[in-house]
N, C-alpha and C. Protein backbone atom coordinates (compact mmCIF):
# COMPACT_ATOMS: atom_id res chain seq x y z
N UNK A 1 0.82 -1.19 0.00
CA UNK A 1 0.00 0.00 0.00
C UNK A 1 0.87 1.26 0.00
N UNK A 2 1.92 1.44 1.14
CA UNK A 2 2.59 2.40 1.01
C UNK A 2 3.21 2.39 -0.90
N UNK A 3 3.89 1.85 -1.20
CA UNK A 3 4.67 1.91 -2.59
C UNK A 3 3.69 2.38 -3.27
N UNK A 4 2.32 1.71 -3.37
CA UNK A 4 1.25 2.23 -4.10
C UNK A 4 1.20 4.02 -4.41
N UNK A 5 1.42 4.52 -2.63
CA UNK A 5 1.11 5.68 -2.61
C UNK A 5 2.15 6.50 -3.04
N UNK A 6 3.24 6.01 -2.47
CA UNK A 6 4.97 6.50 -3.35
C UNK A 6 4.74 6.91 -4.30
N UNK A 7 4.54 5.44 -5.21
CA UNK A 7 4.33 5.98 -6.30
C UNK A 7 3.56 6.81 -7.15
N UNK A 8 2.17 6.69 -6.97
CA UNK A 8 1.12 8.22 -7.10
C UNK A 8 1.69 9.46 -7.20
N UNK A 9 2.25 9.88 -5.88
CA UNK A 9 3.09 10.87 -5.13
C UNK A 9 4.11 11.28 -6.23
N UNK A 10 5.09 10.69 -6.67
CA UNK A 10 6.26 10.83 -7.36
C UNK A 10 5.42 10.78 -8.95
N UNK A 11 4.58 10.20 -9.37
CA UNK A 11 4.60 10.18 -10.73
C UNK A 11 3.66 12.02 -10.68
N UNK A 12 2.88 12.22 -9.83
CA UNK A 12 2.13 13.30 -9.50
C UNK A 12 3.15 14.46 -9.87
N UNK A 13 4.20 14.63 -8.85
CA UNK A 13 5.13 15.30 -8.62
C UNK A 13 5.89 15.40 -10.39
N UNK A 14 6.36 14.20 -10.71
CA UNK A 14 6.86 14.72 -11.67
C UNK A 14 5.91 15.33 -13.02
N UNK A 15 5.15 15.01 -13.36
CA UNK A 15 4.26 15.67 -14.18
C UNK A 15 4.17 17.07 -13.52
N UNK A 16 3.90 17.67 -12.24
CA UNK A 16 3.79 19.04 -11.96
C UNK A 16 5.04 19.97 -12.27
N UNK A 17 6.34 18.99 -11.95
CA UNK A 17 7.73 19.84 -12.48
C UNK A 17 7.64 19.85 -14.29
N UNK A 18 6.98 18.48 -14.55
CA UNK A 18 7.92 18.91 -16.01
C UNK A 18 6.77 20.16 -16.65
N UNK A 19 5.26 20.09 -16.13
CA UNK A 19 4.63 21.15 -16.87
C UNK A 19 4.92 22.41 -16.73
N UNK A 20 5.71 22.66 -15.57
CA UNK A 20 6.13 24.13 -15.25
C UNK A 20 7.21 24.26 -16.60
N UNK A 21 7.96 23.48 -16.87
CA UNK A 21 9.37 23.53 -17.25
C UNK A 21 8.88 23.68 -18.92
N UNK A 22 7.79 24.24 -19.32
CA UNK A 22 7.48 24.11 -20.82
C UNK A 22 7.18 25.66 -21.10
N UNK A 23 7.81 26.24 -22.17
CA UNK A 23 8.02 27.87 -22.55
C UNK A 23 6.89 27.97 -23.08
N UNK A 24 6.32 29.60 -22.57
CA UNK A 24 5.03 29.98 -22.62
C UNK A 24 5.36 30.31 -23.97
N UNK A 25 3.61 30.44 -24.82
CA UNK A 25 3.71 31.47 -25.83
C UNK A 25 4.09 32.47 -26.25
N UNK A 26 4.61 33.81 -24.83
CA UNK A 26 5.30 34.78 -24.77
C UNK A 26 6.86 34.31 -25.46
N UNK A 27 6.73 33.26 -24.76
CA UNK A 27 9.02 32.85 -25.02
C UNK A 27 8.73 32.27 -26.06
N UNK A 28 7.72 31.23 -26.44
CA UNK A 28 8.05 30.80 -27.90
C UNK A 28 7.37 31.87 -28.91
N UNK A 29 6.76 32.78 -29.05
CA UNK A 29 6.61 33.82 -29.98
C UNK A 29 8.15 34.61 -30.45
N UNK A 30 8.79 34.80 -28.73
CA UNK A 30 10.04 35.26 -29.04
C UNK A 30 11.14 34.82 -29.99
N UNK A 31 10.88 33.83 -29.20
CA UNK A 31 11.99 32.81 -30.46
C UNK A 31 11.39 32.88 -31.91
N UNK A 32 10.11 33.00 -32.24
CA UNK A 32 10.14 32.67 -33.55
C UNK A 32 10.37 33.79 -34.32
N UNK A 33 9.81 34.79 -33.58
CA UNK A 33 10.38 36.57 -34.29
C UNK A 33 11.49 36.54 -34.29
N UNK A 34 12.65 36.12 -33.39
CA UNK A 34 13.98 35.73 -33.80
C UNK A 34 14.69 35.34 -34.69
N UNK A 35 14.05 34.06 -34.97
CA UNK A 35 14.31 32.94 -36.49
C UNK A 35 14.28 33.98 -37.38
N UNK A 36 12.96 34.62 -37.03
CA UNK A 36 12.39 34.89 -38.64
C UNK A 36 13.33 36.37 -38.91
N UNK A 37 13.55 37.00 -38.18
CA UNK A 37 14.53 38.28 -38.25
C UNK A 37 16.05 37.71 -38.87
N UNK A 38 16.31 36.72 -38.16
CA UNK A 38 17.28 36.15 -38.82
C UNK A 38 17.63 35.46 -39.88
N UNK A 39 16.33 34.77 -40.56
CA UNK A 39 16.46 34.30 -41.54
C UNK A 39 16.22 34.94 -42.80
N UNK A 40 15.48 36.83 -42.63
CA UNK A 40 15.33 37.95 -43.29
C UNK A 40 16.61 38.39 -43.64
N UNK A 41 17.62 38.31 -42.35
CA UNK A 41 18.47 39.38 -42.41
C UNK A 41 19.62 38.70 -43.42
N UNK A 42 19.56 36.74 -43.21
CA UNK A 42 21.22 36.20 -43.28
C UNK A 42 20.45 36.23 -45.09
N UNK A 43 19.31 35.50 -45.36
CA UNK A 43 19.10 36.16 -46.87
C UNK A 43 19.89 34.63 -47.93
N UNK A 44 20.25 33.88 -47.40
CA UNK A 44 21.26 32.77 -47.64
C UNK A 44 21.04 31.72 -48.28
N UNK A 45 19.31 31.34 -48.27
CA UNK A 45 19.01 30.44 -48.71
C UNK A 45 18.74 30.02 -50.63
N UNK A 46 19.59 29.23 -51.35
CA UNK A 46 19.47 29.38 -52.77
C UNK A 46 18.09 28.76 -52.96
N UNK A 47 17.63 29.51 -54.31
CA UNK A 47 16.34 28.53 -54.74
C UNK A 47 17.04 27.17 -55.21
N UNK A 48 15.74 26.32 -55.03
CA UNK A 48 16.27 24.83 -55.27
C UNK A 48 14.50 24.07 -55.82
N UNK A 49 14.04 25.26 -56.42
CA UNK A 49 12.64 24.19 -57.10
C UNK A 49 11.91 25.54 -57.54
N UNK A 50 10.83 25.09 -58.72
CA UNK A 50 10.11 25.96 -59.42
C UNK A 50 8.90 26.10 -59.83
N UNK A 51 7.65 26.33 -59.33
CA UNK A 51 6.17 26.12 -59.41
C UNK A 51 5.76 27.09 -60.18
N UNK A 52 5.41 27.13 -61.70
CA UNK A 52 4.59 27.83 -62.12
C UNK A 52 5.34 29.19 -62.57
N UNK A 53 6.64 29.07 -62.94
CA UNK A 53 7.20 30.04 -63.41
C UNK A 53 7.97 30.87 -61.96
N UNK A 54 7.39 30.49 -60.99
CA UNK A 54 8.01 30.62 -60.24
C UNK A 54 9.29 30.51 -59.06
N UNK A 55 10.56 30.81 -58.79
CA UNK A 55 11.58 30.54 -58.26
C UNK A 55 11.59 30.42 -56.98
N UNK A 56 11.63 29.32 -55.75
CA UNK A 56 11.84 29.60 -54.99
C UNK A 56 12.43 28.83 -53.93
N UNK A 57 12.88 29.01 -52.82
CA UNK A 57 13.85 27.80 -51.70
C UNK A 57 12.61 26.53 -51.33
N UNK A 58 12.85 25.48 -51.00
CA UNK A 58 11.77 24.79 -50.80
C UNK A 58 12.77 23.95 -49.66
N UNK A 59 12.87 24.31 -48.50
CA UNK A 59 13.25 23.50 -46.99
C UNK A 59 12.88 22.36 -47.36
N UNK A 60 14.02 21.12 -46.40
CA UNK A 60 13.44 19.32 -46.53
C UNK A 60 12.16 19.83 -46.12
N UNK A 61 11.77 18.21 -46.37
CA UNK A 61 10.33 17.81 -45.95
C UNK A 61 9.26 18.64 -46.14
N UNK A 62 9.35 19.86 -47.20
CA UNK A 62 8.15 20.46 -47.63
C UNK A 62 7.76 19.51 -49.25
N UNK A 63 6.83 19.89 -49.13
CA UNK A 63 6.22 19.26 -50.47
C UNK A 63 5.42 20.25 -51.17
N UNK A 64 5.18 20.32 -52.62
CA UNK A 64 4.09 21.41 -53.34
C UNK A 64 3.09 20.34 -53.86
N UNK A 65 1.77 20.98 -53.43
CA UNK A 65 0.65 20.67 -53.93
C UNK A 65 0.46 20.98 -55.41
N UNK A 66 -0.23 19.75 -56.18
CA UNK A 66 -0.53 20.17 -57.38
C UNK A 66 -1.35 21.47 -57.57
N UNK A 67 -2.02 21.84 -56.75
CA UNK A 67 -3.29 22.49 -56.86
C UNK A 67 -2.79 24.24 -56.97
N UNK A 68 -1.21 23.68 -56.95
CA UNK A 68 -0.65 25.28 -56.76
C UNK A 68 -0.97 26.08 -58.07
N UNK A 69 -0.99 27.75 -58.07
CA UNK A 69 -0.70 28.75 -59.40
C UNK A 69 0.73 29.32 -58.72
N UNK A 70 1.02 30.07 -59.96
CA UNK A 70 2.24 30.62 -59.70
C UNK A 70 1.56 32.37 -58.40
N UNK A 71 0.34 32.50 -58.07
CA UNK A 71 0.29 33.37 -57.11
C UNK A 71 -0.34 33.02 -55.23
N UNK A 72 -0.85 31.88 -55.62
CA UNK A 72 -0.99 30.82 -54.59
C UNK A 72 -0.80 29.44 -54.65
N UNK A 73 0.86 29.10 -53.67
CA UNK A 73 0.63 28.06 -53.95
C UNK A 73 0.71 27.46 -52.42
N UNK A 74 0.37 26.31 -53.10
CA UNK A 74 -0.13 25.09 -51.42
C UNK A 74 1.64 24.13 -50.96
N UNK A 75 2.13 24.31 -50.04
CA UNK A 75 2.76 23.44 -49.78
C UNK A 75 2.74 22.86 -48.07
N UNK A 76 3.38 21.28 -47.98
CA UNK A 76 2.79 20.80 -46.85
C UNK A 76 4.03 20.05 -46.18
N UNK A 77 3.67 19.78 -45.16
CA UNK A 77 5.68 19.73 -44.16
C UNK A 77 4.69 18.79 -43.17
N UNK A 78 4.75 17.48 -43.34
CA UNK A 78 4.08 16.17 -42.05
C UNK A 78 2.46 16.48 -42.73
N UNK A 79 1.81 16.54 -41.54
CA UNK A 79 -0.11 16.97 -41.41
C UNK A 79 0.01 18.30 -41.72
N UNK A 80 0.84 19.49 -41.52
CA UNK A 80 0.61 21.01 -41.22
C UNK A 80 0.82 21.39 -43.21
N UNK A 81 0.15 22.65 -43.61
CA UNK A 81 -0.54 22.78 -44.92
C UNK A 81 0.33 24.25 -44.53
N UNK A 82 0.70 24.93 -45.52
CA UNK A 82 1.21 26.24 -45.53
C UNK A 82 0.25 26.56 -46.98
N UNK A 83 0.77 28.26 -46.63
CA UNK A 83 -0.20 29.02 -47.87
C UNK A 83 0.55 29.83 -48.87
N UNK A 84 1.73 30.10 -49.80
CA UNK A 84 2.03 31.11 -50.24
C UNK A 84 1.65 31.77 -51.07
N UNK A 85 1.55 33.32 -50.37
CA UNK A 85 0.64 34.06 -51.63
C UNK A 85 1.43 35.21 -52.17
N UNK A 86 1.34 35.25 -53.57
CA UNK A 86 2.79 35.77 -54.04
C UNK A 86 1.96 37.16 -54.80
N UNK A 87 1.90 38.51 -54.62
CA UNK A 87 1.20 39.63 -55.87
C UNK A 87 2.44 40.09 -56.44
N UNK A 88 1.75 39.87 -58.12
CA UNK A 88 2.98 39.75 -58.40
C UNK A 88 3.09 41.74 -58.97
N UNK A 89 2.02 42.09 -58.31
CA UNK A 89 2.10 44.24 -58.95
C UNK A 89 2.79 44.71 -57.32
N UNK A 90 2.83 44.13 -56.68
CA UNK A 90 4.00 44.57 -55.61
C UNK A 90 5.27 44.33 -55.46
N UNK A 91 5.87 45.32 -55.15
CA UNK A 91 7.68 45.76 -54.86
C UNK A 91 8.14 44.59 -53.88
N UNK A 92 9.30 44.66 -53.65
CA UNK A 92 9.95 44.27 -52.40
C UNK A 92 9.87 44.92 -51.18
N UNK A 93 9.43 46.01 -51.63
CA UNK A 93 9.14 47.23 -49.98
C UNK A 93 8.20 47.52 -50.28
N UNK A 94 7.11 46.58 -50.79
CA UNK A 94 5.79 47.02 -50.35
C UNK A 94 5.34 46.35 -48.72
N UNK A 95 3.91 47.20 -48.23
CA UNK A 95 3.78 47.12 -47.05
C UNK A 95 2.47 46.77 -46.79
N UNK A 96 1.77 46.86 -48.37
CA UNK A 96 0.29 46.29 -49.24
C UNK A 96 0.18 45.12 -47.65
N UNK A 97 0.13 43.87 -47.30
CA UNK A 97 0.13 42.35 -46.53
C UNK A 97 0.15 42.96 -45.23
N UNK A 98 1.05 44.15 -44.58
CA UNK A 98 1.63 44.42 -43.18
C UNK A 98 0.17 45.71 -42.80
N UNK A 99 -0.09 46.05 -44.02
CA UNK A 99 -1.08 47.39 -43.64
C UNK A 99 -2.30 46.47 -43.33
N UNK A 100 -2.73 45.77 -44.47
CA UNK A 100 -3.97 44.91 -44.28
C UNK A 100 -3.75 44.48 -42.62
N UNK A 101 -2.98 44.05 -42.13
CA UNK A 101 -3.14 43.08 -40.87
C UNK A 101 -3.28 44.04 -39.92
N UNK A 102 -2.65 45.06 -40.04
CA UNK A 102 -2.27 46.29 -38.92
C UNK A 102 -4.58 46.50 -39.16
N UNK A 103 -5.04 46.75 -39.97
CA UNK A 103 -6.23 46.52 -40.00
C UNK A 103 -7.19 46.00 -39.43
N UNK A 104 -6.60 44.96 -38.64
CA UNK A 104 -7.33 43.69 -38.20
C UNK A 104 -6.61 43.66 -36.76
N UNK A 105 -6.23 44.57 -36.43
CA UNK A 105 -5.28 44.48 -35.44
C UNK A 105 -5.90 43.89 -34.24
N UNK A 106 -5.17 42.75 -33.80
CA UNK A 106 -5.61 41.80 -32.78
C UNK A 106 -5.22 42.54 -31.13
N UNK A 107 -5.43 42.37 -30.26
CA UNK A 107 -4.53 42.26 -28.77
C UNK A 107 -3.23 41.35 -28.52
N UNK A 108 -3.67 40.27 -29.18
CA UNK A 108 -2.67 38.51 -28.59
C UNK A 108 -1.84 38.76 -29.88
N UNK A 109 -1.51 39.72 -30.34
CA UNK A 109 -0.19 39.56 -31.66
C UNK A 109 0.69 39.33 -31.04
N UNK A 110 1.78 39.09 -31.72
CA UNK A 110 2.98 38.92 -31.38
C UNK A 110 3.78 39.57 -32.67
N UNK A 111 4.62 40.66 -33.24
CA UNK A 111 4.90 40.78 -34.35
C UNK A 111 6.29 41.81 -34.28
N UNK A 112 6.60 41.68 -35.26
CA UNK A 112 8.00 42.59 -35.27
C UNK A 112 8.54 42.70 -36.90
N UNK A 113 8.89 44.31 -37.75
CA UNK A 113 8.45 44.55 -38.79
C UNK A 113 10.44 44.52 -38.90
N UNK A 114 10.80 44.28 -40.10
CA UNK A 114 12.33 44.36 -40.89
C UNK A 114 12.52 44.86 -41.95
N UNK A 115 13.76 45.70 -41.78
CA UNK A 115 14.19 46.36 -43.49
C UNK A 115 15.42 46.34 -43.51
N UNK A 116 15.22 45.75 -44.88
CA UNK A 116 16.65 46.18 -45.28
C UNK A 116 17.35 46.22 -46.91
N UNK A 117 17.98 47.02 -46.97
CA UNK A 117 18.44 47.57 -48.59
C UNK A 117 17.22 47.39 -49.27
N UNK A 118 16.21 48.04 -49.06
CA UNK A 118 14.73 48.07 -49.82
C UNK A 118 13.87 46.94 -50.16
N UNK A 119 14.45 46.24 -48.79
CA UNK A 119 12.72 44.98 -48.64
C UNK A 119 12.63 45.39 -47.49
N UNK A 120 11.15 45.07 -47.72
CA UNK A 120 10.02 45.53 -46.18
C UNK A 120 9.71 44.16 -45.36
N UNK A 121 9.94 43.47 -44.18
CA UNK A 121 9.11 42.42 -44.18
C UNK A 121 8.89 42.57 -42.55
N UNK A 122 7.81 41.50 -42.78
CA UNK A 122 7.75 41.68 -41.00
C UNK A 122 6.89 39.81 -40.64
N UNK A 123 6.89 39.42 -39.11
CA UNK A 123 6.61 38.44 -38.93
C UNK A 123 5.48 38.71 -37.86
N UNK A 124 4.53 37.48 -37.71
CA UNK A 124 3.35 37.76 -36.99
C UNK A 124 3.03 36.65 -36.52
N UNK A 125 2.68 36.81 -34.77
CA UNK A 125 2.00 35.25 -34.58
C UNK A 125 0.76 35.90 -33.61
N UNK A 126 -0.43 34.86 -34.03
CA UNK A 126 -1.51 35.08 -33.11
C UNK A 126 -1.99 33.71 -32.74
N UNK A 127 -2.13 33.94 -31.32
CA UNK A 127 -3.24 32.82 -30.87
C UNK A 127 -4.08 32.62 -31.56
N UNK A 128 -4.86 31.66 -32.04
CA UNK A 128 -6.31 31.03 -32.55
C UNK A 128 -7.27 29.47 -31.93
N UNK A 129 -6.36 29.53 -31.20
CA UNK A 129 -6.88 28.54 -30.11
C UNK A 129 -5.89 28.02 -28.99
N UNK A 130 -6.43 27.03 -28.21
CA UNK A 130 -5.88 26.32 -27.18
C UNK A 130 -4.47 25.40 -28.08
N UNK A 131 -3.46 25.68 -28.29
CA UNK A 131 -2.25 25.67 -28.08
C UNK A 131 -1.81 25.61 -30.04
N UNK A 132 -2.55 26.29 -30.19
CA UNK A 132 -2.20 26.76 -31.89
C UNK A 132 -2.77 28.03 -32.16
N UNK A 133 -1.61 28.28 -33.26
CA UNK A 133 -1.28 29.88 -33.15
C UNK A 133 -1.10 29.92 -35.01
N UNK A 134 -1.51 31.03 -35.20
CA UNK A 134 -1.58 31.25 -36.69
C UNK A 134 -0.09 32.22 -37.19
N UNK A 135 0.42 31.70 -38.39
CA UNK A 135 1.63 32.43 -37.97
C UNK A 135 2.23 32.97 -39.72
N UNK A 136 2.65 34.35 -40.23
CA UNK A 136 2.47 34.58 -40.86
C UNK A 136 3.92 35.52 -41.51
N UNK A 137 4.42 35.13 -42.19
CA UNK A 137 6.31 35.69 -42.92
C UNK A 137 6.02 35.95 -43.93
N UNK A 138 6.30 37.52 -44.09
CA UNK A 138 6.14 38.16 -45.39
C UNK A 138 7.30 39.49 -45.52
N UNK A 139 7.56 39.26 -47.11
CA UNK A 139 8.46 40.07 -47.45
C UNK A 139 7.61 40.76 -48.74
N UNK A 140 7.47 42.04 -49.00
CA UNK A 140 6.99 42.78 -49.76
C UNK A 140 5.88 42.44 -50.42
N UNK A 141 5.89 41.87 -51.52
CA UNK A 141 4.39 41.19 -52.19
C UNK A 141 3.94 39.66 -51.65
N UNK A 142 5.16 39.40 -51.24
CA UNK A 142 5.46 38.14 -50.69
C UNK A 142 4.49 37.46 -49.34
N UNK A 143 3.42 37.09 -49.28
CA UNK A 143 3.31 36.32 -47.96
C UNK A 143 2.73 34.84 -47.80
N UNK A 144 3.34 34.49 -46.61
CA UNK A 144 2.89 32.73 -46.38
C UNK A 144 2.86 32.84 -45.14
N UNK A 145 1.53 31.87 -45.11
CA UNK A 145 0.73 31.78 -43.39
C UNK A 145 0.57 30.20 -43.39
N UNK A 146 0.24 30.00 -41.83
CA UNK A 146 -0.21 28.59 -41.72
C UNK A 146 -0.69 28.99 -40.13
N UNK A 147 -1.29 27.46 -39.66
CA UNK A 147 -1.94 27.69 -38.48
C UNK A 147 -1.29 26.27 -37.93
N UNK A 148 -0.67 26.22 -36.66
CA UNK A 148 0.56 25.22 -36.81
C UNK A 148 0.50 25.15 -34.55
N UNK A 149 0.99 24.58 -34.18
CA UNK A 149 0.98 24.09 -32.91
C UNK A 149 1.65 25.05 -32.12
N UNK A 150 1.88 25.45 -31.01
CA UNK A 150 2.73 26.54 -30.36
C UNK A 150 3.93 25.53 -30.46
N UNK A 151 4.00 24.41 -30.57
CA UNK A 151 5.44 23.57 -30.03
C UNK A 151 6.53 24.16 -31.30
N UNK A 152 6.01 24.72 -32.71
CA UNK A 152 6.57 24.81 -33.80
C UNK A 152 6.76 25.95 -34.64
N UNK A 153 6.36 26.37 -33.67
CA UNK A 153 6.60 28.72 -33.91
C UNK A 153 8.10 28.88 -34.18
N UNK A 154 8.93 28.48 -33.80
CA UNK A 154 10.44 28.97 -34.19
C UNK A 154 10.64 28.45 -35.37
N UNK A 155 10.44 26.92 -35.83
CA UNK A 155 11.00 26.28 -36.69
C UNK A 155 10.45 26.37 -37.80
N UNK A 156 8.60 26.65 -37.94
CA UNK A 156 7.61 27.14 -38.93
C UNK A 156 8.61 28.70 -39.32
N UNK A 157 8.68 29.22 -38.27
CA UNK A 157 8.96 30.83 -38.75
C UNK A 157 9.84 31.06 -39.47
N UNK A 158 11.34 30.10 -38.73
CA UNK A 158 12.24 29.82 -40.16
C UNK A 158 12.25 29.99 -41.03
N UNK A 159 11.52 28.65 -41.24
CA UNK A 159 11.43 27.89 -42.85
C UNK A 159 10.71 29.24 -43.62
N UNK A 160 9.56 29.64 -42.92
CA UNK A 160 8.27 30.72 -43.90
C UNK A 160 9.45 31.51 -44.38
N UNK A 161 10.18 32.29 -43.02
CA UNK A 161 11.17 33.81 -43.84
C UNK A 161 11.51 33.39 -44.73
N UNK A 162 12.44 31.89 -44.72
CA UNK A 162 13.53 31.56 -45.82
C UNK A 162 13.13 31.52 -47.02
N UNK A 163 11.43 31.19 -47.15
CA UNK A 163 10.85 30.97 -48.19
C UNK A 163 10.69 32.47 -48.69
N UNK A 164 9.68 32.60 -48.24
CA UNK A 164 9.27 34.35 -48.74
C UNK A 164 10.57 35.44 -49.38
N UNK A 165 11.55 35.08 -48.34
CA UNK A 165 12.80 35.68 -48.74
C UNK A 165 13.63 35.66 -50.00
N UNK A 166 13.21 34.17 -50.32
CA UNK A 166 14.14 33.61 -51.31
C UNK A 166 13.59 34.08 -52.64
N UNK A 167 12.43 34.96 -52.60
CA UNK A 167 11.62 34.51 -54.25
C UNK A 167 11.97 35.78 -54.47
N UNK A 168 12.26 36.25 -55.76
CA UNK A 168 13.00 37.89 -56.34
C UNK A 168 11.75 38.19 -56.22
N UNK A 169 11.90 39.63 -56.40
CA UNK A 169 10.58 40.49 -56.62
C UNK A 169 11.33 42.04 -56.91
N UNK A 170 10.66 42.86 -57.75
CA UNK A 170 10.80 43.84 -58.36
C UNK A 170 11.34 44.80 -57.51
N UNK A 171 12.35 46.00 -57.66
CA UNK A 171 12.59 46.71 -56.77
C UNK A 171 11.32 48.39 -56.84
């Protein structure tokens, strides 16, 4: 009986430490505005695939949907579905994607805007439910969203800048 209760006790206990020990949405938003600042700024990634006349980086384990055009196309990384939406009458420092949202302006954003040598971009995450968050990397005409788990805000945010980043667009 006692061991019985030991054990209760201790498996109790550890589930209460490890849930403390898991980074809030505040710290993982941080991190992913991080990635994504960084993966704006380093600019590094070569194209390596081409949808529809279009040029652009495609990270492992993404895939393109047939269903793509060269101004929306569908690509998908495991279960999670991304969106890229490409206009192709906007600059590299357009702000057309960043004004719209500033529009809609939430409370629970999370966002932080980048420039540099005449691209505009900025990154955005919002809550949309109990532990998924909608999350959104755009560079000038350039944007791609998805709605993806809080566990995967840094590594989604990545990949999105690298993408968005990688595709030319008009100065």
């Amino acid at each position: 009986m006692f061991r019985t209760w030991k054990f209760l006790f201790l498996t109790f206990l550890s589930i209460t430490i490890l849930a403390g020990c898991g980074k809030t949405l505040d710290e993982r938003s941080a991190d992913g505005i991080a990635a994504a600042k960084e993966a704006f700024q380093l600019h590094d990634k070569n194209v390596n695939d081409e949808v529809k006349g279009v040029s652009l980086y495609k990270p492992a384990g993404f895939t393109i949907e047939d269903n793509s055009d060269a101004q929306n196309i569908v690509m998908k990384k495991g279960d999670e579905m991304f969106i890229l939406f490409i206009n192709p009458n906007e600059n590299r420092d357009s702000r057309l994607f960043y004004d719209l949202l500033e529009g809609e302006k939430e409370s629970d954003r999370y966002e932080e805007v980048f420039t540099e040598e005449g691209y505009f971009g900025f990154a955005s995450i919002s809550e949309v439910g109990e532990d998924q968050v909608e999350l959104i990397a755009s560079v000038g005409g350039i944007k791609m969203t998805t709605i993806t788990k809080n566990k995967n805000i840094e590594k989604n945010m990545a990949s999105m800048m690298e993408i968005v980043r990688s595709i030319e667009q008009d100065s």
